[in-house]
N, C-alpha and C. Protein backbone atom coordinates (compact mmCIF):
# COMPACT_ATOMS: atom_id res chain seq x y z
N UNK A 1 22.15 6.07 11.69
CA UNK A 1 21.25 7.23 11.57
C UNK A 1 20.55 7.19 10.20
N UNK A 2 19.52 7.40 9.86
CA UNK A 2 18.20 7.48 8.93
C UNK A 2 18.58 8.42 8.34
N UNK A 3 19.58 7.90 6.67
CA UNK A 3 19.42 9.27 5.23
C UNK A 3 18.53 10.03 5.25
N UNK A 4 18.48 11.25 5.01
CA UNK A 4 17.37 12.17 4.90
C UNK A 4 17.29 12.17 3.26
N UNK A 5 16.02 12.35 3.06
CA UNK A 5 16.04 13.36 1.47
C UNK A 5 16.00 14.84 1.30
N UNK A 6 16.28 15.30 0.76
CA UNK A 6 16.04 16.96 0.79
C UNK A 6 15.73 17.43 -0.79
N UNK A 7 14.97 18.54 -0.60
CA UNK A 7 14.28 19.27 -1.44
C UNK A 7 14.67 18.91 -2.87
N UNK A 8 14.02 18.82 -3.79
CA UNK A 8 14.48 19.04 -5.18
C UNK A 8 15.33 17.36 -6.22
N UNK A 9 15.35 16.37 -4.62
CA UNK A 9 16.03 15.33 -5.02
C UNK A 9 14.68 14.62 -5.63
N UNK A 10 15.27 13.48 -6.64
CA UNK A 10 14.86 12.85 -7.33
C UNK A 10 14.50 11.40 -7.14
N UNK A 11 14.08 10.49 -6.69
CA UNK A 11 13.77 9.22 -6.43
C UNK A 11 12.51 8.19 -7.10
N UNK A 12 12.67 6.82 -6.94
CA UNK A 12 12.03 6.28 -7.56
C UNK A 12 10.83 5.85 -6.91
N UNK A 13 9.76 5.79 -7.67
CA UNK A 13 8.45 4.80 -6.85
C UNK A 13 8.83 3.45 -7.33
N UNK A 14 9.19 2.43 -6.40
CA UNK A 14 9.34 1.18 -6.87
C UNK A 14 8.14 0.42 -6.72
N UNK A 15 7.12 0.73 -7.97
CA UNK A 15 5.60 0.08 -8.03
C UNK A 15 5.60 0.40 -9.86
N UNK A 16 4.88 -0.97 -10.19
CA UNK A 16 4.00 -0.91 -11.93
C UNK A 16 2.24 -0.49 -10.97
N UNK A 17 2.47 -0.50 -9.69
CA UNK A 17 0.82 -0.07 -9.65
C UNK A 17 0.75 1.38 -9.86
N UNK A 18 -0.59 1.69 -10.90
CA UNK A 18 -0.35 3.10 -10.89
C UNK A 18 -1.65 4.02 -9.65
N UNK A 19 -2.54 3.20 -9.42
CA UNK A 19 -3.10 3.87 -8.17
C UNK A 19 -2.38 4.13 -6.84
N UNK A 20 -0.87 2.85 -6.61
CA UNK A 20 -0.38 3.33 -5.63
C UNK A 20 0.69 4.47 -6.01
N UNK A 21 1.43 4.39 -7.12
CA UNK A 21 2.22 5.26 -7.61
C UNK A 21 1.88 6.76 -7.42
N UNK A 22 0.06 6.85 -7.77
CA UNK A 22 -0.41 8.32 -7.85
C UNK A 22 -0.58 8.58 -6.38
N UNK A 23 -1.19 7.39 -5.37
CA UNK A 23 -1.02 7.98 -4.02
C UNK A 23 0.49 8.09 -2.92
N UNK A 24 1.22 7.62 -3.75
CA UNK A 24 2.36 8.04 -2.95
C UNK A 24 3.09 9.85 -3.20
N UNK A 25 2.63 9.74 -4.93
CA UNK A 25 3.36 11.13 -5.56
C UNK A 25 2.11 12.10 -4.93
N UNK A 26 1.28 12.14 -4.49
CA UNK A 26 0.45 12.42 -4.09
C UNK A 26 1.14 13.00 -2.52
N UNK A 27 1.73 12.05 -2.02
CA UNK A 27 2.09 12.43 -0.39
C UNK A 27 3.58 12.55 -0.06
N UNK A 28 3.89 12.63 -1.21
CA UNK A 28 5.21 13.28 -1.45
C UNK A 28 5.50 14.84 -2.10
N UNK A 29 4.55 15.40 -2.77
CA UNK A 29 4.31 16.04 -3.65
C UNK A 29 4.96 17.50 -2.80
N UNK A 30 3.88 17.60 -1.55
CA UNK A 30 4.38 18.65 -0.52
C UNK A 30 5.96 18.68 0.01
N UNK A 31 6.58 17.85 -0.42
CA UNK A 31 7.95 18.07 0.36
C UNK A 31 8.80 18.11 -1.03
N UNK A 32 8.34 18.45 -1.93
CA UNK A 32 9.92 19.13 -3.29
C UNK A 32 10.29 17.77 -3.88
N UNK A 33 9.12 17.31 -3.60
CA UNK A 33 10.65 15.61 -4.47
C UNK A 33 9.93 15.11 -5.55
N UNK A 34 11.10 15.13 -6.52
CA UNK A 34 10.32 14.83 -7.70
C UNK A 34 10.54 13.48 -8.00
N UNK A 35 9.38 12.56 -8.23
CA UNK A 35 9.16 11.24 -8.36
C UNK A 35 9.17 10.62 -9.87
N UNK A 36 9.52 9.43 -10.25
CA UNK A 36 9.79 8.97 -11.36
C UNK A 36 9.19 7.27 -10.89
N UNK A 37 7.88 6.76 -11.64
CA UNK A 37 7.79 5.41 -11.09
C UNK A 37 8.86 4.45 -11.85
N UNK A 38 8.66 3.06 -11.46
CA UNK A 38 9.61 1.74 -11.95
C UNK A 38 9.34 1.68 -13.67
N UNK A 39 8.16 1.56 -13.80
CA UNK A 39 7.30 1.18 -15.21
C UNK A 39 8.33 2.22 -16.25
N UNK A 40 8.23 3.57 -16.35
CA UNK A 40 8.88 4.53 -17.48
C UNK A 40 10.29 4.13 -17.42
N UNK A 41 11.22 3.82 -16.32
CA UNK A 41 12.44 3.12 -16.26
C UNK A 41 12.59 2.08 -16.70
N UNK A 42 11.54 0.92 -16.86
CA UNK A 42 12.03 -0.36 -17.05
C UNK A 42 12.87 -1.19 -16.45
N UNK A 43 11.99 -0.87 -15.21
CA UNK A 43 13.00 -1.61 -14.31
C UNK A 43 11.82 -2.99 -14.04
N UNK A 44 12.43 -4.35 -14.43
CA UNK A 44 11.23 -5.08 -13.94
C UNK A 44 11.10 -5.28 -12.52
N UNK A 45 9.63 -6.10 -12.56
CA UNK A 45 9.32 -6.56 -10.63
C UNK A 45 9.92 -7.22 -10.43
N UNK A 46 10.70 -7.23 -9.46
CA UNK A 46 11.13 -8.77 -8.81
C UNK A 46 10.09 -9.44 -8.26
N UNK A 47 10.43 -10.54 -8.10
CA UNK A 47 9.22 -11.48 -7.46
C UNK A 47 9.44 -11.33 -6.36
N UNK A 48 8.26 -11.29 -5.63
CA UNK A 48 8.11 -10.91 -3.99
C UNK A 48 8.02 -12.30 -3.32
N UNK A 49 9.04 -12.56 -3.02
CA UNK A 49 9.45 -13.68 -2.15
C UNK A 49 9.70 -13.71 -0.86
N UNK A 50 8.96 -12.46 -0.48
CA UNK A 50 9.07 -12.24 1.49
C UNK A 50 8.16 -12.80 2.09
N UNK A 51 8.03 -13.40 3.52
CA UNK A 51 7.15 -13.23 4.05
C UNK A 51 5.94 -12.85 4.94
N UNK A 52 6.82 -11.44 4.71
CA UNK A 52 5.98 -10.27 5.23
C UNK A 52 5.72 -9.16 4.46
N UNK A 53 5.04 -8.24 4.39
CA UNK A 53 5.14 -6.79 3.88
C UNK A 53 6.34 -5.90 3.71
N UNK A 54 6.89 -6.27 4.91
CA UNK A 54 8.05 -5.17 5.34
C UNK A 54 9.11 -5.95 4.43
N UNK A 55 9.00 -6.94 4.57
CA UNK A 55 10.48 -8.06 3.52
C UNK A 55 10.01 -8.30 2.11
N UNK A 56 9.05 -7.99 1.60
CA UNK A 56 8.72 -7.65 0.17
C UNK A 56 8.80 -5.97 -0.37
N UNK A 57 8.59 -5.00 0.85
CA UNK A 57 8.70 -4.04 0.80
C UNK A 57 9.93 -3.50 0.44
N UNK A 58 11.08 -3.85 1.38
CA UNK A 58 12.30 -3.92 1.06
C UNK A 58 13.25 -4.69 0.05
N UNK A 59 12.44 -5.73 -0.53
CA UNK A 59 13.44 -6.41 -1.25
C UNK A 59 13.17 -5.47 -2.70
N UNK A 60 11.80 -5.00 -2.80
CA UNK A 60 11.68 -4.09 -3.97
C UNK A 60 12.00 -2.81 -4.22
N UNK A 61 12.38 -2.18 -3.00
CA UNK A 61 12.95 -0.98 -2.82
C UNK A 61 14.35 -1.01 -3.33
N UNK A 62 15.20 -2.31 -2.72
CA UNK A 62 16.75 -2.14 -2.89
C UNK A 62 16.71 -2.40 -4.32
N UNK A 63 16.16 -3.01 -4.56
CA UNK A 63 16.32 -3.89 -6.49
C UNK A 63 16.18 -2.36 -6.82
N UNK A 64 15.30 -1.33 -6.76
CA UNK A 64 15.26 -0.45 -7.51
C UNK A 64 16.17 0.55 -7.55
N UNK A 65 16.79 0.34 -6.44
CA UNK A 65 17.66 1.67 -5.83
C UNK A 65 18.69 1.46 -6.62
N UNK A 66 19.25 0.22 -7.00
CA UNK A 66 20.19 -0.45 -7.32
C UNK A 66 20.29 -0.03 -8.98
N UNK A 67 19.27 -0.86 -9.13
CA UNK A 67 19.18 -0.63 -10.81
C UNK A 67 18.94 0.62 -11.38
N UNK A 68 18.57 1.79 -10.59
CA UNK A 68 18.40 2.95 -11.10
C UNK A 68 19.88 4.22 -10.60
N UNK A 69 20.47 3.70 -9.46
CA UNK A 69 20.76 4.60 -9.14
C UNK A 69 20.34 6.12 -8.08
N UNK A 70 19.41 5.79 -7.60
CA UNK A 70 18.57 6.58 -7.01
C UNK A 70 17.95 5.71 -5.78
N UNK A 71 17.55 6.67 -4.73
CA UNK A 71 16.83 6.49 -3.63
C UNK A 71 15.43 5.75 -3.90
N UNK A 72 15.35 4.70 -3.69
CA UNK A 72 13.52 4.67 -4.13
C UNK A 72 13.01 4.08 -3.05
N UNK A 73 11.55 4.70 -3.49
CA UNK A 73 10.59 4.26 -2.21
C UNK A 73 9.51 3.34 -2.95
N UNK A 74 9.65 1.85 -1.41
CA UNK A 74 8.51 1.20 -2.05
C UNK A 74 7.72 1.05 -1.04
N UNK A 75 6.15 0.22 -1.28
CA UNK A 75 5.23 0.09 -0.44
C UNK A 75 4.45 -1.43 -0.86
N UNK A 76 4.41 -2.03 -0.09
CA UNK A 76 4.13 -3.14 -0.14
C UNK A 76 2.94 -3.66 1.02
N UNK A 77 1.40 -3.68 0.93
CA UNK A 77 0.54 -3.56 1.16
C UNK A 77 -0.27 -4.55 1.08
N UNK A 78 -1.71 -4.58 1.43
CA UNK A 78 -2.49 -5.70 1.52
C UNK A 78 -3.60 -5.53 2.83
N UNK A 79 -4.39 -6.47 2.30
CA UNK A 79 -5.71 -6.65 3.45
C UNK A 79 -5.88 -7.92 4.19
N UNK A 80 -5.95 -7.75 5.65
CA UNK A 80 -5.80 -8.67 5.91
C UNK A 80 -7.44 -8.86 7.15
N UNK A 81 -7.90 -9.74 6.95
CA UNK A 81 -9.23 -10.03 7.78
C UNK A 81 -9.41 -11.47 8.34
N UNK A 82 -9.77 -10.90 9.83
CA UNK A 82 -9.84 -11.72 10.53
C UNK A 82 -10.27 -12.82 10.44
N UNK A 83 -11.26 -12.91 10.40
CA UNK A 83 -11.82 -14.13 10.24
C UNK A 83 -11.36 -15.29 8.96
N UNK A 84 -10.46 -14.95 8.20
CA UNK A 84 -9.54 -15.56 7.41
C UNK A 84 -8.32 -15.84 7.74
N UNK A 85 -8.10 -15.36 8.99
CA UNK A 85 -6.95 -15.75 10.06
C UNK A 85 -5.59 -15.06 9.17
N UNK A 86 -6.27 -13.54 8.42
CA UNK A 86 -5.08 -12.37 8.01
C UNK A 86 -5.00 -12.71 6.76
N UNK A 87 -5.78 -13.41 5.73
CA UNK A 87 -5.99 -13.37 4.23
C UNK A 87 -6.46 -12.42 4.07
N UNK A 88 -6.31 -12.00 2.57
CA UNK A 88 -5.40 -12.50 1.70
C UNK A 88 -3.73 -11.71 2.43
N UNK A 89 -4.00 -11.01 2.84
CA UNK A 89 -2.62 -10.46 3.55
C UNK A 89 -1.54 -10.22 2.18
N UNK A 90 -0.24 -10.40 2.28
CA UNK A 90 0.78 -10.57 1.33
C UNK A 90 0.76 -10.80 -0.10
N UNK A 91 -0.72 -11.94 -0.17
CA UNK A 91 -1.13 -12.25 -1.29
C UNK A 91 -2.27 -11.44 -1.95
N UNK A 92 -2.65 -10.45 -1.26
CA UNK A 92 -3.85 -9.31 -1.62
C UNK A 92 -3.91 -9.21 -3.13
N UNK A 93 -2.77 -8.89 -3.69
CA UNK A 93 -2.74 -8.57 -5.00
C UNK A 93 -2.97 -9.70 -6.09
N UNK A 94 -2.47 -10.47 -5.60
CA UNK A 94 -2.34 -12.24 -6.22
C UNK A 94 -3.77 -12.92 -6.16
N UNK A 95 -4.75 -11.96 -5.28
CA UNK A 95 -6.06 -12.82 -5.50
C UNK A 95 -6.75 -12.22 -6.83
N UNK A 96 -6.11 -11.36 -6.91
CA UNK A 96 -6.99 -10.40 -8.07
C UNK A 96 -6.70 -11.41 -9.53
N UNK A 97 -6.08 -11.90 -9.28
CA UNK A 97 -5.20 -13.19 -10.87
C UNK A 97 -4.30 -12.80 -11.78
N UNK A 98 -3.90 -13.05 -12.75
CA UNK A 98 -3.52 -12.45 -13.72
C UNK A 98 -3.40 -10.85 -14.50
N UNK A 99 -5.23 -11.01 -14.47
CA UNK A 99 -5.80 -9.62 -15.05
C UNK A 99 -5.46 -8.54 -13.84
N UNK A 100 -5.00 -8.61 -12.94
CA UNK A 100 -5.01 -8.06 -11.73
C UNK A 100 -6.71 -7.06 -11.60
N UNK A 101 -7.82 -8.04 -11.39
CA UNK A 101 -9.31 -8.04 -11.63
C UNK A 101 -9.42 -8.17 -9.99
N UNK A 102 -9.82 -6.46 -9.04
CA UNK A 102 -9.79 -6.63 -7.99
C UNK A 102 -11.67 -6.89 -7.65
N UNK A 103 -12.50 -6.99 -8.75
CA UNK A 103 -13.49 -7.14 -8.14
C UNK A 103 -13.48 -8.85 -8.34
N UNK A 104 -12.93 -9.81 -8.81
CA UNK A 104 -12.93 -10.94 -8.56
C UNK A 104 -12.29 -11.20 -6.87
N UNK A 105 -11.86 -10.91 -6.60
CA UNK A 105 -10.69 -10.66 -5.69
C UNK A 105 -11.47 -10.47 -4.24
N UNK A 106 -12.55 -9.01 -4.54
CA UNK A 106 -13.15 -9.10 -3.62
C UNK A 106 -14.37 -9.51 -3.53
N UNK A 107 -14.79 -10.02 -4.58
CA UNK A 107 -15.84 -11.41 -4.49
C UNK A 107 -15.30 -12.94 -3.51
N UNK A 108 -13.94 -12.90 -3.90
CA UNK A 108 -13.12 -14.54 -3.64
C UNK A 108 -13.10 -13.90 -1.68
N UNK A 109 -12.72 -12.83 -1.42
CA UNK A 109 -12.34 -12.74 -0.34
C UNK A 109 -14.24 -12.93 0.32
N UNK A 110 -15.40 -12.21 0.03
CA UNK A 110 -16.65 -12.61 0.51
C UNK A 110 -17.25 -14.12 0.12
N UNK A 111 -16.60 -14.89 -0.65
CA UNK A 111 -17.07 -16.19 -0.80
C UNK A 111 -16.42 -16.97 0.79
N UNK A 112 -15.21 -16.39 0.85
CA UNK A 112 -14.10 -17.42 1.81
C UNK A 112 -14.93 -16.98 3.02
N UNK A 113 -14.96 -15.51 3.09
CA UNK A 113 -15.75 -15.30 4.78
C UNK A 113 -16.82 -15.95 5.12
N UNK A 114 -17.81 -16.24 3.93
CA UNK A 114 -19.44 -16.49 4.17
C UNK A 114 -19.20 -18.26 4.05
N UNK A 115 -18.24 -18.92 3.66
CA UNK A 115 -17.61 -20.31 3.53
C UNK A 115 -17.65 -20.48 5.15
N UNK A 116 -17.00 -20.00 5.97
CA UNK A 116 -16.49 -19.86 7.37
C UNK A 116 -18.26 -19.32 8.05
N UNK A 117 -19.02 -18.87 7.87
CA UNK A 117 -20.13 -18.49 8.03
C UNK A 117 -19.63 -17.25 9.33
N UNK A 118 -18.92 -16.29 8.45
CA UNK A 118 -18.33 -15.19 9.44
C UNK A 118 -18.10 -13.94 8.90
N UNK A 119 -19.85 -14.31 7.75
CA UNK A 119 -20.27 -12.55 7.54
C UNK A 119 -21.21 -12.10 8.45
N UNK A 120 -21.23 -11.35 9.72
CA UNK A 120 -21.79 -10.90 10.56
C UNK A 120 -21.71 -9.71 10.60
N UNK A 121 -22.93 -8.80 10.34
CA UNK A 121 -23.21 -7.58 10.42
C UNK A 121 -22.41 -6.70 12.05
N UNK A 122 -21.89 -5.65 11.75
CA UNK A 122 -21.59 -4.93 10.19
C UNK A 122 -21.23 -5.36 9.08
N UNK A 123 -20.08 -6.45 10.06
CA UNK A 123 -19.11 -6.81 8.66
C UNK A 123 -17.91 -7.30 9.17
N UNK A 124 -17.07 -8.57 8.54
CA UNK A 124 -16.46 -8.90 9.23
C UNK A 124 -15.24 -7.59 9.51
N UNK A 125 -14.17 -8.12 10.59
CA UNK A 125 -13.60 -7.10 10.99
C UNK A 125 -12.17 -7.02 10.15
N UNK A 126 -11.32 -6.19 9.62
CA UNK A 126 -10.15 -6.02 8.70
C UNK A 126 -9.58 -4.72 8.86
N UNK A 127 -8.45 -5.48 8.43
CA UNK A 127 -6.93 -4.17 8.24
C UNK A 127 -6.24 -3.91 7.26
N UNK A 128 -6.12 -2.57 6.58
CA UNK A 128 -5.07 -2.83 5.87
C UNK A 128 -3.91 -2.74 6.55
N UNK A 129 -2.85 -3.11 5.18
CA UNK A 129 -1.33 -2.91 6.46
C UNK A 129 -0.46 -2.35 5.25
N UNK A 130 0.68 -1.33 5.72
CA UNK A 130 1.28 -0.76 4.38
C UNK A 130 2.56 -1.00 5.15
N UNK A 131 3.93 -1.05 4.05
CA UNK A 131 5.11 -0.85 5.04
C UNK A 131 5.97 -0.63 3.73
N UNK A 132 6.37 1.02 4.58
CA UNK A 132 6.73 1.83 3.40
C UNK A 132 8.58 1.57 3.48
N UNK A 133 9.33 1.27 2.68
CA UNK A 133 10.46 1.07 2.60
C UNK A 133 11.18 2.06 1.89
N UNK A 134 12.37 3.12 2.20
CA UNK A 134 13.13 3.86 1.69
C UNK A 134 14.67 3.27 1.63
N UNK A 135 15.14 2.53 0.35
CA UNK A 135 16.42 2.39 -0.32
C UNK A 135 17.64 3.50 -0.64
N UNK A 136 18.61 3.54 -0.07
CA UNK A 136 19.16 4.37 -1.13
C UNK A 136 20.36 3.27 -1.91
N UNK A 137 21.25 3.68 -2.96
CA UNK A 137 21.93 2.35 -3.49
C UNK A 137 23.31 2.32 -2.63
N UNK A 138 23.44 1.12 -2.50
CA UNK A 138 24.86 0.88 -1.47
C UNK A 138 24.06 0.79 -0.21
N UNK A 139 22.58 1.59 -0.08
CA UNK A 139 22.32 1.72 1.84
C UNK A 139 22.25 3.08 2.22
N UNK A 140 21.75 2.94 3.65
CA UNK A 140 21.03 2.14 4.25
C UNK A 140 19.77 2.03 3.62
N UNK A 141 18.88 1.03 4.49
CA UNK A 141 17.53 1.02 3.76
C UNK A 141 16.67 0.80 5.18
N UNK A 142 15.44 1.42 5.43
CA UNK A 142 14.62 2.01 6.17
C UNK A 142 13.40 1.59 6.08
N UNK A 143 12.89 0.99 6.68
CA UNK A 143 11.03 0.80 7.06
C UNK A 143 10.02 1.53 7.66
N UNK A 144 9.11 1.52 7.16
CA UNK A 144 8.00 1.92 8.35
C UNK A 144 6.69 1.47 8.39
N UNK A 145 5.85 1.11 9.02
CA UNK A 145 4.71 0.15 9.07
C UNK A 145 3.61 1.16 9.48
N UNK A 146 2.58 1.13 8.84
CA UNK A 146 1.01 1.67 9.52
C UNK A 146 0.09 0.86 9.34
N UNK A 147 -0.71 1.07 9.81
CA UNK A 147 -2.16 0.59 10.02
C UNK A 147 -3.54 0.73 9.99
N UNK A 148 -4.56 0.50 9.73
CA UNK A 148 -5.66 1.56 9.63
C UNK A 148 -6.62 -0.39 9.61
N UNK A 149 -7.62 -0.25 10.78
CA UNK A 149 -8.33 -1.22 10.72
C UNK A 149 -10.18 -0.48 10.84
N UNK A 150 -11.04 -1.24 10.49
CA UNK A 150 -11.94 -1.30 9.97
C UNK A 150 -13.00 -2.66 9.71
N UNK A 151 -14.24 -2.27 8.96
CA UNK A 151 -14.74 -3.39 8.75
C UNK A 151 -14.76 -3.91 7.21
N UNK A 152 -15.21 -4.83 6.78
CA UNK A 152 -15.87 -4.89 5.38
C UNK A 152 -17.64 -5.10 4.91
N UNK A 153 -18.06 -4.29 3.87
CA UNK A 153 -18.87 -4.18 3.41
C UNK A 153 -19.45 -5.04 2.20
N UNK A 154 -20.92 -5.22 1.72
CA UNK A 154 -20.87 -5.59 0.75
C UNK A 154 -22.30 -5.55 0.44
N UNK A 155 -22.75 -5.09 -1.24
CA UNK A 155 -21.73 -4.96 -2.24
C UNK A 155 -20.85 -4.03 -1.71
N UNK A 156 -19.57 -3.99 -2.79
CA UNK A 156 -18.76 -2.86 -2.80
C UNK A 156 -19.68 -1.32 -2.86
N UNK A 157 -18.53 -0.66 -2.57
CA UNK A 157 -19.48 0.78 -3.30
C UNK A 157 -18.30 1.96 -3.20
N UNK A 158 -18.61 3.02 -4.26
CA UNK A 158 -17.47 3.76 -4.29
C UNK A 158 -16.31 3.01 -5.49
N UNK A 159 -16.22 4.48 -6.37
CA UNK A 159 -15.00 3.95 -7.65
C UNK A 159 -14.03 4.87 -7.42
N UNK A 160 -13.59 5.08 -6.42
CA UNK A 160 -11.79 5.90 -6.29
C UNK A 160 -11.53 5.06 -5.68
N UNK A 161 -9.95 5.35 -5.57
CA UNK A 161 -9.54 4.38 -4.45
C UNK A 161 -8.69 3.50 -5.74
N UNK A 162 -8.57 2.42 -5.46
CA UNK A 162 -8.30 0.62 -6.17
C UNK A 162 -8.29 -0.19 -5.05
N UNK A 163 -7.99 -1.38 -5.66
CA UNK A 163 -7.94 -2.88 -4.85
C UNK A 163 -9.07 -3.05 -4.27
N UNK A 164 -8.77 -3.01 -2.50
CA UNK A 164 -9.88 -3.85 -1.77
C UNK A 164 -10.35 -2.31 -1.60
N UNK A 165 -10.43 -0.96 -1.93
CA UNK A 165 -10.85 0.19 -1.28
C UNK A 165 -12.77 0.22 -1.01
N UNK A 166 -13.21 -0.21 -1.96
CA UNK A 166 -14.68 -0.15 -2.57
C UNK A 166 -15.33 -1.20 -1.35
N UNK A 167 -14.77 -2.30 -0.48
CA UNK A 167 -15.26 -2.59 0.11
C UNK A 167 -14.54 -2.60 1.82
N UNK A 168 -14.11 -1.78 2.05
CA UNK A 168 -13.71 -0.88 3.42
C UNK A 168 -14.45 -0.08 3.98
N UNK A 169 -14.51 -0.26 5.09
CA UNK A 169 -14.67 0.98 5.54
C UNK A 169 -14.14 1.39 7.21
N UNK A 170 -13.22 2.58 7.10
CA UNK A 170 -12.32 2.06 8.30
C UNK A 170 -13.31 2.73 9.26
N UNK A 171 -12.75 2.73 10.87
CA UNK A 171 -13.07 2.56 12.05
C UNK A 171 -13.89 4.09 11.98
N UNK A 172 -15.05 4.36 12.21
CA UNK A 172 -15.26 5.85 12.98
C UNK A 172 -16.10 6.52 11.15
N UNK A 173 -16.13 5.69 10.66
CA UNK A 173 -16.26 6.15 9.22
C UNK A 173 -17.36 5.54 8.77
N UNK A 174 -18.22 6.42 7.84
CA UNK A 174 -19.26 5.44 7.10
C UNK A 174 -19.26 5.40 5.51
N UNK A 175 -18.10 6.52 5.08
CA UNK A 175 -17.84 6.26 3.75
C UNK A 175 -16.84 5.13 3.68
N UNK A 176 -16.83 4.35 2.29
CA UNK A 176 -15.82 3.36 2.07
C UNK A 176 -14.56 4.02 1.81
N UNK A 177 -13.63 3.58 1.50
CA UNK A 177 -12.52 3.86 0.79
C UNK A 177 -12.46 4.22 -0.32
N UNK A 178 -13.14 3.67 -1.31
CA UNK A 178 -13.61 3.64 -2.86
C UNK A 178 -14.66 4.71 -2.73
N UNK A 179 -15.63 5.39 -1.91
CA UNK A 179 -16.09 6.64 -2.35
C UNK A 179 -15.69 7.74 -1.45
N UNK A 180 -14.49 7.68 -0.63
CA UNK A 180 -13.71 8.80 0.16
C UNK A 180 -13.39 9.92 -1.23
N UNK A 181 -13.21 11.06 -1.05
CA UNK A 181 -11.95 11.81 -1.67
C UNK A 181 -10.72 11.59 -1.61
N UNK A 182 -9.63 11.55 -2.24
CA UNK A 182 -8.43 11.47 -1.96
C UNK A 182 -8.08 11.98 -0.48
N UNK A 183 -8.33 13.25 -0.75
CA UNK A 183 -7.73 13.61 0.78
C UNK A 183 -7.73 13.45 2.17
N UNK A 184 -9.40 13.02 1.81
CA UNK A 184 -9.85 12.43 3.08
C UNK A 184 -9.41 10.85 3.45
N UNK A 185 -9.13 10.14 2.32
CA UNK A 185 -8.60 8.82 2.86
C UNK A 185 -7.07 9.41 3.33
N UNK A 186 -6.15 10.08 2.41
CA UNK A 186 -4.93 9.96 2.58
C UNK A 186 -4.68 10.64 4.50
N UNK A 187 -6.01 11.14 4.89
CA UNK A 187 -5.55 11.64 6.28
C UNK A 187 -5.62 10.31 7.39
N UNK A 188 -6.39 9.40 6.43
CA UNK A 188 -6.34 8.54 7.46
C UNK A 188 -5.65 7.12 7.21
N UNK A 189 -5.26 6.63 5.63
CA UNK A 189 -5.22 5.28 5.44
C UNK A 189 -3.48 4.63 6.01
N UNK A 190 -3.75 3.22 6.16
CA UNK A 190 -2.28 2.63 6.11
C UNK A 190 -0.89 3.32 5.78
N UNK A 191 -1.40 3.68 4.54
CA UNK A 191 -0.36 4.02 3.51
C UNK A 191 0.42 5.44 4.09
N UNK A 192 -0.70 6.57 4.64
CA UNK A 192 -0.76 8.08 5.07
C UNK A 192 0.09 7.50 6.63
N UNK A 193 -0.23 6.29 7.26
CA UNK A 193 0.06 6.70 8.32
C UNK A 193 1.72 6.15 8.42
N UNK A 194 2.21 4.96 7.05
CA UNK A 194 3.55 4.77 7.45
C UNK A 194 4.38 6.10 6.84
N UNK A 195 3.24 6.88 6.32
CA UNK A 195 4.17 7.98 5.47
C UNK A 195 4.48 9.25 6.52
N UNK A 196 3.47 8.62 7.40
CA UNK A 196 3.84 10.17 8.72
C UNK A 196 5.11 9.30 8.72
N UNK A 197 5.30 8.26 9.86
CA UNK A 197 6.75 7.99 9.90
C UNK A 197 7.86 8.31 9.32
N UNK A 198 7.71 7.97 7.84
CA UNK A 198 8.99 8.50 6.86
C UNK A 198 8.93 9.97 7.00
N UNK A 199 8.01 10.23 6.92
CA UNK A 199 8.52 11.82 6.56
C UNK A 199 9.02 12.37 7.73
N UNK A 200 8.75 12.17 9.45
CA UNK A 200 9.37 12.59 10.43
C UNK A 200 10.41 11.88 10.71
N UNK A 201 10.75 10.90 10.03
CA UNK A 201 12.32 10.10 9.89
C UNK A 201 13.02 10.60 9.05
N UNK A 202 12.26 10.80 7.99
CA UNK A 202 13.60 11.04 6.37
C UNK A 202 13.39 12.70 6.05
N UNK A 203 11.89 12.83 6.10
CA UNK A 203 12.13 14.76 5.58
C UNK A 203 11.87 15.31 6.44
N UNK A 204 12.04 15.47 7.79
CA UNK A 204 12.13 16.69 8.72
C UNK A 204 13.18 17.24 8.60
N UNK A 205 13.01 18.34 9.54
CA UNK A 205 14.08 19.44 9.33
C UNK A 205 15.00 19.59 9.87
């Protein structure tokens, strides 16, 4: 049976990203739980050696749960487009380089499509994919996967958001990601939709 959290408990964001950090405390915020990311702990990254979302998701969740003592939640994310046969996928973050420089990133991802000659208006077709992992220490530990597909645009446009947001734009929509409001992406993105899961798994009533 699936730990619950309840009101007032304390847990970790197991992310140094701070755009995902602010959108998770963001969709946690409504249910009493007070969040603490990895970075002010000092807890380092482990290297993500999965080969999926959900197995990088989880391997960073338990490391944190572990080393802190606390429940933490991680999310482990990425874009994946078709016509790249699901690049950058896993490696989403890793295209950005070093500087973690996502407009190189999403330059490299429109060089590779138009390489393949499979920029076709609108745009080629893409997903993000999120898969939200809840640790507690000792166990159990819990997944959940969403989805939100769409096309890509270009240039980018729109400065909220991070990563690939500025050049998204999901299904039914003509704003990008990068010029949504918060709220309006969080009703619809990846991230919002593995978080319905958790929350009707871990904080219902």
């Amino acid at each position: 049976m699936t730990k619950r959290l309840e009101r007032g408990m304390r847990l970790v964001v197991a992310s140094h990203n701070a755009g995902k950090v602010r959108e998770i405390n963001d969709l946690i915020a409504p249910f009493g739980l007070s969040a603490v990311s990895a970075g002010p702990l000092g807890l380092p990254e482990p290297e993500e050696t999965g080969t999926t979302f959900r197995a990088n998701a989880e391997l960073k969740a338990v490391a944190a749960a572990e080393a802190a003592k606390l429940p933490a939640l991680s999310d482990d994310s990425g874009l994946e487009v078709e016509a790249l046969d699901g690049a950058p996928g896993i490696y989403s973050a890793r295209w950005a380089g070093p500087g973690k420089d996502f407009g190189v990133a999403m330059q490299r991802v429109v060089e590779e499509v138009r390489a393949r000659n499979a920029w076709i208006a609108p745009g080629p077709r893409a997903n993000f994919t999120a898969a939200l992992t809840l640790a507690w220490p000792g166990g159990p530990v819990t997944t959940f996967e969403g989805k939100v597909y769409g096309h890509l645009i270009w240039p980018p446009r729109g400065t909220r958001g991070f990563g690939y947001d500025p050049m998204f734009v999901a299904d039914g929509e003509t704003l990008s990601f990068g010029e949504m409001e918060p709220a309006a992406k969080h009703a619809i993105s990846h991230r919002a939709r593995a978080f319905k899961q958790f929350a009707d798994a871990c904080l219902g009533s």
